[in-house]
PDB file of N, CA and C in Angstrom:
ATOM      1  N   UNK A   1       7.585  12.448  24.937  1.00  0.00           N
ATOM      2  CA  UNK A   1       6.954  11.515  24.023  1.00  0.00           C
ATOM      3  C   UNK A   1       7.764  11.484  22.724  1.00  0.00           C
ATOM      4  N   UNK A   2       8.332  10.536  22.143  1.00  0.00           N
ATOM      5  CA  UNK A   2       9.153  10.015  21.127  1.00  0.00           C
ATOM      6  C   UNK A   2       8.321  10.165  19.919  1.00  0.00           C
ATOM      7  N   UNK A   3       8.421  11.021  18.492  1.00  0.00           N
ATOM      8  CA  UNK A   3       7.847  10.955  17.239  1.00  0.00           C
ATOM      9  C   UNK A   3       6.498  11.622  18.007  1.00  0.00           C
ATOM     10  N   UNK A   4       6.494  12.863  18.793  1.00  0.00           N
ATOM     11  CA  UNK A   4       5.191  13.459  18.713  1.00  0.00           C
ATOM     12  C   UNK A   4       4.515  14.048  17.386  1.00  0.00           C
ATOM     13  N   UNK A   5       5.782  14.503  16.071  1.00  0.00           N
ATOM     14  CA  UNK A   5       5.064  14.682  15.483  1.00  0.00           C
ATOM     15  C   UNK A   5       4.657  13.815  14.427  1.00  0.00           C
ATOM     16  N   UNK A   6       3.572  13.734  13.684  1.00  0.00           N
ATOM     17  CA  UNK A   6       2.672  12.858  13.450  1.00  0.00           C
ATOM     18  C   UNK A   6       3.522  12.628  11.940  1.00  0.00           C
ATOM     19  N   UNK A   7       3.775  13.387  11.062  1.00  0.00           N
ATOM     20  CA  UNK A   7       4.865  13.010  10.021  1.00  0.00           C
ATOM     21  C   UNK A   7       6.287  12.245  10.493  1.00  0.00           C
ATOM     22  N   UNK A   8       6.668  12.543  11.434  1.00  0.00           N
ATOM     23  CA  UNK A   8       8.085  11.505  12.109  1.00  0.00           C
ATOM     24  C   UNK A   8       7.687  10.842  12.507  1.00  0.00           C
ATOM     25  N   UNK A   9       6.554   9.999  13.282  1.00  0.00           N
ATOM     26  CA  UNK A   9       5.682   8.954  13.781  1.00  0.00           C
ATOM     27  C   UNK A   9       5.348   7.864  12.527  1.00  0.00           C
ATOM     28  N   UNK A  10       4.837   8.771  11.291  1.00  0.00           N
ATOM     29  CA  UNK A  10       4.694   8.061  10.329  1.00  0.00           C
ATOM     30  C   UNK A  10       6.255   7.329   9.459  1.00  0.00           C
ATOM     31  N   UNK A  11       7.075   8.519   9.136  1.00  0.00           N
ATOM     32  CA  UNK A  11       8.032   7.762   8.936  1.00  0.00           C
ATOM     33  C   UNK A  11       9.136   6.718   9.753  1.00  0.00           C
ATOM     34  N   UNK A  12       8.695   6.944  10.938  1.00  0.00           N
ATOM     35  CA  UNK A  12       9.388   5.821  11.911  1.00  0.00           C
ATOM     36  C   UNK A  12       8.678   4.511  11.617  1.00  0.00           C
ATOM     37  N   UNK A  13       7.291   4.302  11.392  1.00  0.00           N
ATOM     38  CA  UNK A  13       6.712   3.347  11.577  1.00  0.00           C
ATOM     39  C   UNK A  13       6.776   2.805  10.412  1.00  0.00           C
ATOM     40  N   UNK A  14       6.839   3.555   9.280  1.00  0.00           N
ATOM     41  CA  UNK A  14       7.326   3.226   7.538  1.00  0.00           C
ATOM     42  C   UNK A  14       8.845   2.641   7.750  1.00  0.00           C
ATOM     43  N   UNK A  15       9.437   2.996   8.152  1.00  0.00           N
ATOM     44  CA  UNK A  15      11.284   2.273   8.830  1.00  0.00           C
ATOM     45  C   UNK A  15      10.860   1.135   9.079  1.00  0.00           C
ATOM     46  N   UNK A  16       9.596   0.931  10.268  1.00  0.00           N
ATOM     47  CA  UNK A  16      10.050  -0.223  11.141  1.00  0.00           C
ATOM     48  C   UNK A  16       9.304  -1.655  10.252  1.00  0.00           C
ATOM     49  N   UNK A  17       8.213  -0.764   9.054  1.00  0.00           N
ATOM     50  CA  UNK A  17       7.749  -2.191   8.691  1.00  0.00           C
ATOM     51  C   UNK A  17       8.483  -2.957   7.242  1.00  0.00           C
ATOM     52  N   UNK A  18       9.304  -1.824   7.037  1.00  0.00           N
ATOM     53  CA  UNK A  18      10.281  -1.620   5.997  1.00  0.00           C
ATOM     54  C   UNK A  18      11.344  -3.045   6.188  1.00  0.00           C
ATOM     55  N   UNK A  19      11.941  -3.142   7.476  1.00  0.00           N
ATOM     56  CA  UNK A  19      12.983  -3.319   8.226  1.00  0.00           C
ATOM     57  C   UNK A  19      11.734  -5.054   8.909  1.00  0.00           C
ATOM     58  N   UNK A  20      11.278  -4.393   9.157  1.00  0.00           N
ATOM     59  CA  UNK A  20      10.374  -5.962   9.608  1.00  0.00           C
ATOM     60  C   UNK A  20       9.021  -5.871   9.091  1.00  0.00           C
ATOM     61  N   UNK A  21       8.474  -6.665   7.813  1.00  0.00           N
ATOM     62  CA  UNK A  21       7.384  -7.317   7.264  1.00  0.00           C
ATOM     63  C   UNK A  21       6.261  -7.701   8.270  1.00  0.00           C
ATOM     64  N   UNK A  22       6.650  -8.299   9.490  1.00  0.00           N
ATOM     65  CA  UNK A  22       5.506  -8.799  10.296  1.00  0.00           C
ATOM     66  C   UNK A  22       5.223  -7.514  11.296  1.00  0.00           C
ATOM     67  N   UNK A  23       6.014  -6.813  11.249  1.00  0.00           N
ATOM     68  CA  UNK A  23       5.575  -5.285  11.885  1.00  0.00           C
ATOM     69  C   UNK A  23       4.250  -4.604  11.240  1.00  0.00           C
ATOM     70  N   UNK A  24       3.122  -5.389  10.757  1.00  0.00           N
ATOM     71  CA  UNK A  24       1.849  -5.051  10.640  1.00  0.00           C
ATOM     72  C   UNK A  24       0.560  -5.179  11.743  1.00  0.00           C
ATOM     73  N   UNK A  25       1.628  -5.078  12.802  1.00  0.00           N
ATOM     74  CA  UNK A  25       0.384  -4.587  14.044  1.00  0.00           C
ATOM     75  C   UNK A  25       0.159  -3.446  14.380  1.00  0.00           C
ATOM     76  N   UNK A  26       1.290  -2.330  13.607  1.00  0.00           N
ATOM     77  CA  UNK A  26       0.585  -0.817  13.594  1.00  0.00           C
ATOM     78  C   UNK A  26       0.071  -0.218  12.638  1.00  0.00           C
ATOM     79  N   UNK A  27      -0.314  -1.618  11.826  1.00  0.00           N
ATOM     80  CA  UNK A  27      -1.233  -1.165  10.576  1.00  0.00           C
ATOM     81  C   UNK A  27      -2.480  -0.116  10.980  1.00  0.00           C
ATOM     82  N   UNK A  28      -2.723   0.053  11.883  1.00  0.00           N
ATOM     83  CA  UNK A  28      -4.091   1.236  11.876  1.00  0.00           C
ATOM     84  C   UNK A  28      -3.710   2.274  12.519  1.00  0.00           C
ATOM     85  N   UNK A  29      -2.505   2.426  13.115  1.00  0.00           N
ATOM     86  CA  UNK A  29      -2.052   4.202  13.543  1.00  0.00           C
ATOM     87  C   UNK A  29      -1.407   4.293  12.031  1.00  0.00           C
ATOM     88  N   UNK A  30      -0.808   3.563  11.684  1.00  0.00           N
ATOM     89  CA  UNK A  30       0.244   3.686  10.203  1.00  0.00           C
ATOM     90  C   UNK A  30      -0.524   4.559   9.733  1.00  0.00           C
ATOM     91  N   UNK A  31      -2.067   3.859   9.100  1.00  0.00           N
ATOM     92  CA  UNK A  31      -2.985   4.134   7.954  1.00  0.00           C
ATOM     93  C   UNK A  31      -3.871   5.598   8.619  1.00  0.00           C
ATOM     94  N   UNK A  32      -4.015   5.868   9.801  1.00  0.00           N
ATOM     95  CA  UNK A  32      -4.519   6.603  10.408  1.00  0.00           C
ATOM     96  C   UNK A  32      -3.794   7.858  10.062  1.00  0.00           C
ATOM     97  N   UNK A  33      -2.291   7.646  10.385  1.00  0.00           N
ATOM     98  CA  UNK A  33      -1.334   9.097  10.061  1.00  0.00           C
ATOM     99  C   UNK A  33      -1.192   9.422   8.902  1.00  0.00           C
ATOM    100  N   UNK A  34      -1.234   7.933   7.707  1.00  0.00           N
ATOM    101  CA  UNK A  34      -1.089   8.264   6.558  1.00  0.00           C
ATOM    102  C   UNK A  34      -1.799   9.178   5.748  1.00  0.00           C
ATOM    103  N   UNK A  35      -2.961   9.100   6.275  1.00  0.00           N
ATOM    104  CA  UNK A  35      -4.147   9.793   5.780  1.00  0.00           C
ATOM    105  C   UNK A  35      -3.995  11.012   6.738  1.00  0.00           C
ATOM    106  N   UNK A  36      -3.901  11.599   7.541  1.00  0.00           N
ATOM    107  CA  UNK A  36      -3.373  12.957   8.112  1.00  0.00           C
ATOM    108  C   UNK A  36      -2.057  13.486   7.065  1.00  0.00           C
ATOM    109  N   UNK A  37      -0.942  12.780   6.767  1.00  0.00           N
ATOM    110  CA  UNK A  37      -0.103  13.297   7.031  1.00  0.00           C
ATOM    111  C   UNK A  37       0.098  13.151   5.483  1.00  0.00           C
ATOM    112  N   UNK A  38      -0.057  12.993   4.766  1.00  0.00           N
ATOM    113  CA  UNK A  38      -0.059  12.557   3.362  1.00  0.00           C
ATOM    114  C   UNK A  38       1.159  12.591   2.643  1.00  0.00           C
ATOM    115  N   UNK A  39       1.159  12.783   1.590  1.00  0.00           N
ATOM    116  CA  UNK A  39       2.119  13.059   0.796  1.00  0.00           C
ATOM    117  C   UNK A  39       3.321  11.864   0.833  1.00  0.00           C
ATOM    118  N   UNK A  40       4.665  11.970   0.629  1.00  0.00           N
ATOM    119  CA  UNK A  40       5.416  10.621   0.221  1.00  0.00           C
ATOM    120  C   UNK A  40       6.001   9.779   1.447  1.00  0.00           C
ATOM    121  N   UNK A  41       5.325  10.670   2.654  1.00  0.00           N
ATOM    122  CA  UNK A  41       5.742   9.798   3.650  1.00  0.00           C
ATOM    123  C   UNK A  41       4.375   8.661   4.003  1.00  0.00           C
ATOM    124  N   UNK A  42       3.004   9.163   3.904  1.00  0.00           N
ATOM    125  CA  UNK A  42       2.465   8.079   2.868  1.00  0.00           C
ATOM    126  C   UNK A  42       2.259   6.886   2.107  1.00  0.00           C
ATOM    127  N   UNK A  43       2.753   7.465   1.157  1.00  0.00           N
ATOM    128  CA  UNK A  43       2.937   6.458   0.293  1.00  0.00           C
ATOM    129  C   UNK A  43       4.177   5.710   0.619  1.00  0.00           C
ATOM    130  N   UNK A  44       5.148   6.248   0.919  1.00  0.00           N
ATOM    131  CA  UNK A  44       6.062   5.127   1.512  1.00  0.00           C
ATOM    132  C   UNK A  44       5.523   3.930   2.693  1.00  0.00           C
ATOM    133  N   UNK A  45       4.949   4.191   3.154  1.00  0.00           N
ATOM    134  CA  UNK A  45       4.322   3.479   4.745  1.00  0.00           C
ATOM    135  C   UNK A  45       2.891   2.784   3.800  1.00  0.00           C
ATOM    136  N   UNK A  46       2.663   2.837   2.885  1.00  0.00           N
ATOM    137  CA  UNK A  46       1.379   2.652   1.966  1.00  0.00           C
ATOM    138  C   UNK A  46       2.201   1.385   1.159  1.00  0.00           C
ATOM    139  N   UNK A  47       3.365   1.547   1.036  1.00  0.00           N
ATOM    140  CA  UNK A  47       3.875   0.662   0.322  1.00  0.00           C
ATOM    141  C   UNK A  47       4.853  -0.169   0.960  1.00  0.00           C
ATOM    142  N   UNK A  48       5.221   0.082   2.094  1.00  0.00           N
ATOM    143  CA  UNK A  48       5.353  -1.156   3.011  1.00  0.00           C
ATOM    144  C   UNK A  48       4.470  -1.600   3.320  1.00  0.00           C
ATOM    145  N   UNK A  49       3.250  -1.736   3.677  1.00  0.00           N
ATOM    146  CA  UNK A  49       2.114  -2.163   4.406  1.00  0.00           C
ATOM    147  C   UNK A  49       1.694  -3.270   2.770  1.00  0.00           C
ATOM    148  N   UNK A  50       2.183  -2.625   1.390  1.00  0.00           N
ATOM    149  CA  UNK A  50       1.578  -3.944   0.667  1.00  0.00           C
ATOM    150  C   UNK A  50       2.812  -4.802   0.845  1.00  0.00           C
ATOM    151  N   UNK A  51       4.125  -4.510   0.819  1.00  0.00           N
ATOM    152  CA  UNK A  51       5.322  -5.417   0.924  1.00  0.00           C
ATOM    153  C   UNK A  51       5.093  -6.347   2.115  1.00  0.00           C
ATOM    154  N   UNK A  52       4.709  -5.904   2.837  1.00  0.00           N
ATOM    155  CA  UNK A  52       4.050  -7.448   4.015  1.00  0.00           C
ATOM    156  C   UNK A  52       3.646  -8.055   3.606  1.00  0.00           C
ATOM    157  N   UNK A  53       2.527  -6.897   2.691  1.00  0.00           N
ATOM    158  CA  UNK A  53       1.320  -8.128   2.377  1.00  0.00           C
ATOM    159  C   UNK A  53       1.531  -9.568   1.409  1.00  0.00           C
ATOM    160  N   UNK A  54       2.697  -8.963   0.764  1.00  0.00           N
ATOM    161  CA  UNK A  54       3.095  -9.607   0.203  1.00  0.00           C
ATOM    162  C   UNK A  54       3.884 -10.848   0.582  1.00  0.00           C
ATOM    163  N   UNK A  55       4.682 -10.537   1.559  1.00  0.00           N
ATOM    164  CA  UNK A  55       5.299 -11.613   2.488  1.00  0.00           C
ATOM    165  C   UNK A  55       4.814 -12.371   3.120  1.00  0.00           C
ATOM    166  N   UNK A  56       3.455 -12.046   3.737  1.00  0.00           N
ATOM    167  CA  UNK A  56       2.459 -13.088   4.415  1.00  0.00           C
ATOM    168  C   UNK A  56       1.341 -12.631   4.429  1.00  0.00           C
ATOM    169  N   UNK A  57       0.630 -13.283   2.955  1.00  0.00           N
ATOM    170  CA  UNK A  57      -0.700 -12.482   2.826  1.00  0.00           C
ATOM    171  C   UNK A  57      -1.851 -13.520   4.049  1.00  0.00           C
ATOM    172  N   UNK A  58      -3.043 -12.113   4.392  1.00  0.00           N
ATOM    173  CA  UNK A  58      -3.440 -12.872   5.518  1.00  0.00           C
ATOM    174  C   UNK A  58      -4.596 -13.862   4.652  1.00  0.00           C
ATOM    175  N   UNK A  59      -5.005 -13.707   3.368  1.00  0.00           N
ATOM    176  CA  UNK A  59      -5.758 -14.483   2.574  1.00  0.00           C
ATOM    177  C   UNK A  59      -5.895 -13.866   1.310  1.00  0.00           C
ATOM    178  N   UNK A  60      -6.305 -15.158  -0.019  1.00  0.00           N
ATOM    179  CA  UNK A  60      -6.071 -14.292  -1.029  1.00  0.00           C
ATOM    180  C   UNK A  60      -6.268 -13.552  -1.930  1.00  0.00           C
ATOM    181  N   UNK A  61      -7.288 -12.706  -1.143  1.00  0.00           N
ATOM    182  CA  UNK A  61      -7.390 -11.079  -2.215  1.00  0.00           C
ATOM    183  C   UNK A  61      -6.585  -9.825  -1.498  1.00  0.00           C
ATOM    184  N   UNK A  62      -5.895  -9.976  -0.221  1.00  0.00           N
ATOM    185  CA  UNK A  62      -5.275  -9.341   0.477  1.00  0.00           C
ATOM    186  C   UNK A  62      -4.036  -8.448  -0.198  1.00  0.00           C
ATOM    187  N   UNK A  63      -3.150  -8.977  -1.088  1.00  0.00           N
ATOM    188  CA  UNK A  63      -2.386  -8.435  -2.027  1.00  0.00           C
ATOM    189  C   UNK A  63      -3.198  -7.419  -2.887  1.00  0.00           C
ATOM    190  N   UNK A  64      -3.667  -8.182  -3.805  1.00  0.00           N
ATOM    191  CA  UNK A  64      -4.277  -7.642  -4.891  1.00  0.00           C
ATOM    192  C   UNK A  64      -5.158  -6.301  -4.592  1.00  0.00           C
ATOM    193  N   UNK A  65      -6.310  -6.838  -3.943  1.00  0.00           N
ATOM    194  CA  UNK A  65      -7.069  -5.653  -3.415  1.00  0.00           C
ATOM    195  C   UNK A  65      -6.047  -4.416  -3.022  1.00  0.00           C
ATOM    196  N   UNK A  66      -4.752  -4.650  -1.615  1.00  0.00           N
ATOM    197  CA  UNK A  66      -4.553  -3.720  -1.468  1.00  0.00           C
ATOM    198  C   UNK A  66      -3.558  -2.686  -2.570  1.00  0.00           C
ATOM    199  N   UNK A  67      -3.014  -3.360  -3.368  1.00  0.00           N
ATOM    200  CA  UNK A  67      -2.099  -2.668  -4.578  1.00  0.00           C
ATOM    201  C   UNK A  67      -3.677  -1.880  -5.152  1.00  0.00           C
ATOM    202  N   UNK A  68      -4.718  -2.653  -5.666  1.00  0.00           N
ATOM    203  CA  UNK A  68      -5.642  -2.199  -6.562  1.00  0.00           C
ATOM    204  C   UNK A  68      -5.829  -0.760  -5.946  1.00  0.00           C
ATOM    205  N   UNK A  69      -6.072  -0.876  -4.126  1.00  0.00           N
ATOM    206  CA  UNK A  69      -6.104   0.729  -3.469  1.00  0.00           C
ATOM    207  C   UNK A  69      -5.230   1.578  -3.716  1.00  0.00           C
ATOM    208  N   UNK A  70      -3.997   1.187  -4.069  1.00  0.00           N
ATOM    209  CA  UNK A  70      -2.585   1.943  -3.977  1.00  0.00           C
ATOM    210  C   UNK A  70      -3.393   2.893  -5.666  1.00  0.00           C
ATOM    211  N   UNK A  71      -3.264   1.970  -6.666  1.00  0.00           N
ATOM    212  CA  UNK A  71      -3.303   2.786  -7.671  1.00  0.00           C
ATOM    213  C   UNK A  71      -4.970   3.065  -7.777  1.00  0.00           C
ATOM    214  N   UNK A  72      -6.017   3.199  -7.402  1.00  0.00           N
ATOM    215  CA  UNK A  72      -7.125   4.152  -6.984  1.00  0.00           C
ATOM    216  C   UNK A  72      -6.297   5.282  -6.916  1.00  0.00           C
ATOM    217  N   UNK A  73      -5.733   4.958  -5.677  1.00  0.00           N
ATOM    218  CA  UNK A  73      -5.509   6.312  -4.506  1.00  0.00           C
ATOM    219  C   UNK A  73      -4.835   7.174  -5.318  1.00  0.00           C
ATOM    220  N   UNK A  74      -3.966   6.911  -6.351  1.00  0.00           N
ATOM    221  CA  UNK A  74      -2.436   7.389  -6.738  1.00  0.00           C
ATOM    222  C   UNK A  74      -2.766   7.654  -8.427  1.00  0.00           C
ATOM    223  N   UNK A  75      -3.774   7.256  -8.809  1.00  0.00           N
ATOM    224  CA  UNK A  75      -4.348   7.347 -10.511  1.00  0.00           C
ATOM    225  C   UNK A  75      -4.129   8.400 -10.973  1.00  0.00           C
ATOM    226  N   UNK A  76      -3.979  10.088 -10.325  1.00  0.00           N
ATOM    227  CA  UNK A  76      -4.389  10.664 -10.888  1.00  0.00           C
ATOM    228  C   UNK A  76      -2.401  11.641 -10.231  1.00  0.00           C
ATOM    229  N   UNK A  77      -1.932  10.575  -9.854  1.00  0.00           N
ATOM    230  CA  UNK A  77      -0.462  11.151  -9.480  1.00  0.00           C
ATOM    231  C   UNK A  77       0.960  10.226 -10.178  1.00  0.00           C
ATOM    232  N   UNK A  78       1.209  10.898 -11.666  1.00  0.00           N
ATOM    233  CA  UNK A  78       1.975  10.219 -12.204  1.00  0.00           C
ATOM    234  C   UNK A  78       3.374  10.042 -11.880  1.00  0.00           C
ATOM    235  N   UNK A  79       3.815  10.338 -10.986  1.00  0.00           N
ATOM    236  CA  UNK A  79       5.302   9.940  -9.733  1.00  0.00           C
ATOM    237  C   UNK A  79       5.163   8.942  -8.731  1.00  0.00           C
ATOM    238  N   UNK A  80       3.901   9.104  -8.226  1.00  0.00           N
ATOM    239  CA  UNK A  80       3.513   8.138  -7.621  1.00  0.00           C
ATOM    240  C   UNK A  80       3.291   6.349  -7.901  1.00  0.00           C
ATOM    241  N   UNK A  81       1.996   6.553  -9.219  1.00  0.00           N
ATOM    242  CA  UNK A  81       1.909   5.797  -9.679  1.00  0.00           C
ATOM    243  C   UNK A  81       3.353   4.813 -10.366  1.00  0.00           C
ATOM    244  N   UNK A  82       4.497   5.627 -11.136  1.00  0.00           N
ATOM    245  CA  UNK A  82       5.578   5.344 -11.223  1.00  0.00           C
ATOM    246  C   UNK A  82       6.186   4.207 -10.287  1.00  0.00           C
ATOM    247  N   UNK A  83       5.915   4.685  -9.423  1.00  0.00           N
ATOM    248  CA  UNK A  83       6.641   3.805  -8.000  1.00  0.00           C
ATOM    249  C   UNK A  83       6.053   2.499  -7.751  1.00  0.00           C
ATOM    250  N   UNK A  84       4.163   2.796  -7.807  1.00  0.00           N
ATOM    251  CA  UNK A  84       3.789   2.033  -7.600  1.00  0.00           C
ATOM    252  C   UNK A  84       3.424   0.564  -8.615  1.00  0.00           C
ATOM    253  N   UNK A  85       3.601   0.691  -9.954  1.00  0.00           N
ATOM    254  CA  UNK A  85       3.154  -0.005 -10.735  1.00  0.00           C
ATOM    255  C   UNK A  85       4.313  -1.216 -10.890  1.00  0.00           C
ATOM    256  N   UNK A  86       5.679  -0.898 -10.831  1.00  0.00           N
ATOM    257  CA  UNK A  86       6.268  -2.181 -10.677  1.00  0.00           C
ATOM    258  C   UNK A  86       6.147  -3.267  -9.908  1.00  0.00           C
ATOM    259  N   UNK A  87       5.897  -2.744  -8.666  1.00  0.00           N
ATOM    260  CA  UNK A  87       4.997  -3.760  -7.491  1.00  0.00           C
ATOM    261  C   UNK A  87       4.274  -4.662  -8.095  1.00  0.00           C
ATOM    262  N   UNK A  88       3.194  -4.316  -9.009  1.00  0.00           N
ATOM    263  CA  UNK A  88       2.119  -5.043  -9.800  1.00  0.00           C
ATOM    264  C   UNK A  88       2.991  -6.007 -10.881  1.00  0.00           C
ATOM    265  N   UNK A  89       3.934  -5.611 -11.185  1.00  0.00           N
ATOM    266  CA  UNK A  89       4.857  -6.471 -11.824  1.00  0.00           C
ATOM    267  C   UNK A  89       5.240  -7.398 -11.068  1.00  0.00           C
ATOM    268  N   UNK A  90       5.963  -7.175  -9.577  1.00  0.00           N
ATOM    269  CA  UNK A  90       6.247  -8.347  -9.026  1.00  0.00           C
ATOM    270  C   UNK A  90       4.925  -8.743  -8.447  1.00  0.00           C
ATOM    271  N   UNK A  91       3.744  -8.677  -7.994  1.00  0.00           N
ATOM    272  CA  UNK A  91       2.494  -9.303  -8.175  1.00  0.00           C
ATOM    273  C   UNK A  91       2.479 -10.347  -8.763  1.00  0.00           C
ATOM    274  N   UNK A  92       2.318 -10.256 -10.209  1.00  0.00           N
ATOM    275  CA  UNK A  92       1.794 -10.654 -11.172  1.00  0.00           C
ATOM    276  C   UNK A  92       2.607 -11.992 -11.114  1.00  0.00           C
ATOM    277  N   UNK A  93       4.580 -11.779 -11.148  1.00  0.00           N
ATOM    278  CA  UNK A  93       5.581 -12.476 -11.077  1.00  0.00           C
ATOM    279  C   UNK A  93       5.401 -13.445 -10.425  1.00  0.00           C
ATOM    280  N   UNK A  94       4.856 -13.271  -9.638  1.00  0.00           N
ATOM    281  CA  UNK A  94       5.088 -13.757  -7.870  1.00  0.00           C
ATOM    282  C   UNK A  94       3.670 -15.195  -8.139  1.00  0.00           C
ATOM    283  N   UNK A  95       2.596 -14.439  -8.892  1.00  0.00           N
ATOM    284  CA  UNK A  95       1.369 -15.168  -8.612  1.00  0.00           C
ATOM    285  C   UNK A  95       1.687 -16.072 -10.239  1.00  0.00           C
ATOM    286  N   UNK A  96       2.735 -15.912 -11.175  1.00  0.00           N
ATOM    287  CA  UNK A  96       2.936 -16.898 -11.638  1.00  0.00           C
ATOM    288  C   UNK A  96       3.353 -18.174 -11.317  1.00  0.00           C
ATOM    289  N   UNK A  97       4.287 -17.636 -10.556  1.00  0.00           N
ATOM    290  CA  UNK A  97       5.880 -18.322 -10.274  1.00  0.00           C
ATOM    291  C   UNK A  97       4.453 -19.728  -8.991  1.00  0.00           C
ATOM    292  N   UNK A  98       3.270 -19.202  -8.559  1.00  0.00           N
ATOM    293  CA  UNK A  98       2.604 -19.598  -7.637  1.00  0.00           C
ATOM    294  C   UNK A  98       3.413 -19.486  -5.773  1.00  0.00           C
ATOM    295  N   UNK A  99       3.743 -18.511  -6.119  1.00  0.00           N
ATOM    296  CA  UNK A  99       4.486 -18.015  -4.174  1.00  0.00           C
ATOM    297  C   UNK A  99       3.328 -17.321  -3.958  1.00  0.00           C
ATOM    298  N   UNK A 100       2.430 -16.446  -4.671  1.00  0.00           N
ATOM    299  CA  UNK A 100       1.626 -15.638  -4.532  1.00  0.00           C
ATOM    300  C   UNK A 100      -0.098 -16.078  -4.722  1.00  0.00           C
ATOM    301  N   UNK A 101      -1.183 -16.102  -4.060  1.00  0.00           N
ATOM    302  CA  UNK A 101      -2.453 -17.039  -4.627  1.00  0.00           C
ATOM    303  C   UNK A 101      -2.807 -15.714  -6.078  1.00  0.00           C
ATOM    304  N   UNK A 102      -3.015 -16.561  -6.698  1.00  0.00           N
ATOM    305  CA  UNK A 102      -3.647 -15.527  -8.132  1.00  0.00           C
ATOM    306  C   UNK A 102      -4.936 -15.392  -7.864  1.00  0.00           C
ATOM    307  N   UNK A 103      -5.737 -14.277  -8.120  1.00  0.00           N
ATOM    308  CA  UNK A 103      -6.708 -13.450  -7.725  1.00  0.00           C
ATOM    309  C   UNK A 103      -7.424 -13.061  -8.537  1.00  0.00           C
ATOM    310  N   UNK A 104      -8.588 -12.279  -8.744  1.00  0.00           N
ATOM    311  CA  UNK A 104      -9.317 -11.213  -9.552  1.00  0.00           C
ATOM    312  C   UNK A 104      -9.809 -10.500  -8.491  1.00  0.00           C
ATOM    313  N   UNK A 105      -9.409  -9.285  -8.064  1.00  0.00           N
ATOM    314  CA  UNK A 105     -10.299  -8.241  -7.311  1.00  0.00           C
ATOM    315  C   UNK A 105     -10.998  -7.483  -8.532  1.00  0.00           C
ATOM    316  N   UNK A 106     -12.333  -7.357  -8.354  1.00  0.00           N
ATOM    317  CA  UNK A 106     -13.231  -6.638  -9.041  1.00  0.00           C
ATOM    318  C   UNK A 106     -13.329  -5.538  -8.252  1.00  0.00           C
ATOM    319  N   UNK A 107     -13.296  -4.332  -8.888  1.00  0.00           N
ATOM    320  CA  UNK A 107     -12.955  -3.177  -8.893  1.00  0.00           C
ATOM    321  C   UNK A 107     -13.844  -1.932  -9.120  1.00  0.00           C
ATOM    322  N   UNK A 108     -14.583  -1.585  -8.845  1.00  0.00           N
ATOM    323  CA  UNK A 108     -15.364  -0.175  -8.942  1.00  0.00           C
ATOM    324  C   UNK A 108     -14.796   1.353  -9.759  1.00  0.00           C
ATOM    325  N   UNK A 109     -15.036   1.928 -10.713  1.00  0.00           N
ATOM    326  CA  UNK A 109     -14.645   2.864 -11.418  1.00  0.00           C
ATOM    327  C   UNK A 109     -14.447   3.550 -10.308  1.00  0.00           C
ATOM    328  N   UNK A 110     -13.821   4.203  -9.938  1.00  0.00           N
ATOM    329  CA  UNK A 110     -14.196   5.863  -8.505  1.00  0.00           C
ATOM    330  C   UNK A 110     -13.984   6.971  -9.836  1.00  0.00           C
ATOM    331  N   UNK A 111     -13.514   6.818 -10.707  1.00  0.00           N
ATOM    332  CA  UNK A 111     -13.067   8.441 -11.345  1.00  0.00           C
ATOM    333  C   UNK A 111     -14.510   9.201 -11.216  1.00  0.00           C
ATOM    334  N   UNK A 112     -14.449  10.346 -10.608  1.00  0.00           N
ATOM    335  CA  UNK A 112     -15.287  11.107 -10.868  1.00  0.00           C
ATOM    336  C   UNK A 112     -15.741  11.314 -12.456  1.00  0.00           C
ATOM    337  N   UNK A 113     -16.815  11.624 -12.170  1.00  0.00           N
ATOM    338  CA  UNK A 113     -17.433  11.573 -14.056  1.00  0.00           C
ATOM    339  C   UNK A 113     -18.399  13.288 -14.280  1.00  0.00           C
ATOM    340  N   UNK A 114     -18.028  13.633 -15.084  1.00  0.00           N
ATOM    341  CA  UNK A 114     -19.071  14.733 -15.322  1.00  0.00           C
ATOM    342  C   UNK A 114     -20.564  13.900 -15.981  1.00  0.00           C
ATOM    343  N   UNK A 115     -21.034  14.577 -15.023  1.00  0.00           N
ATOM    344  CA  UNK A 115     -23.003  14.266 -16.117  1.00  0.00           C
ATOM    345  C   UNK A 115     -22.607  15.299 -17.271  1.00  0.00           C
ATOM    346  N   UNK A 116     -23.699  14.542 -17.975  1.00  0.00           N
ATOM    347  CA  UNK A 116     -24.444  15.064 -19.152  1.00  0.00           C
ATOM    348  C   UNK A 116     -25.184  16.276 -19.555  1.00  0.00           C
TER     349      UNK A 116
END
């Protein structure tokens, strides 16, 4: 069995959507390993999966929403976030320029909060 292990599985499949945009039909083993396997192989495969989205969003909160997950996920990881926030630049670019539909995803606080 080819990429039995589940970190080389993930980064093969981060290659292949890297390399081809419409390679989002293994969007749910992708996201499945990503979340097993964490860390920057991850977020790499986390951030091809928005670069599709970006290339052919399937409708339009599809971008937005999923970057908005990226930096949830990544808020509290300042290397990460690094990586991820220029994206939101070309977002933003993109939904001027109108290649991109402009959006408002409304957004839910998650930060944990201490009570009172």
């Amino acid at each position: 069995m080819p990429h039995a292990d589940p970190k080389a599985r993930l980064i093969a499949l981060a290659s292949r959507i890297e390399a081809d945009p419409a390679a989002l039909d293994e969007r749910e083993t992708g996201d499945a390993l990503a979340m097993e396997v964490g860390g920057e192989a991850a977020l790499r495969w986390r951030l091809g999966v928005l670069r599709a989205l970006m290339v052919a969003p399937p409708d339009g909160d599809a971008v937005r929403e999923a970057y908005g997950e990226l930096v949830d996920r990544y808020r509290d990881d300042a290397a990460s976030l690094a990586t991820i926030r220029p994206i939101g630049d070309e977002i933003r670019r993109l939904e001027a320029e109108g290649s991109l539909p402009s959006t408002l995803v409304a957004r839910s606080d998650r930060r944990s909060r201490s009570k009172l």
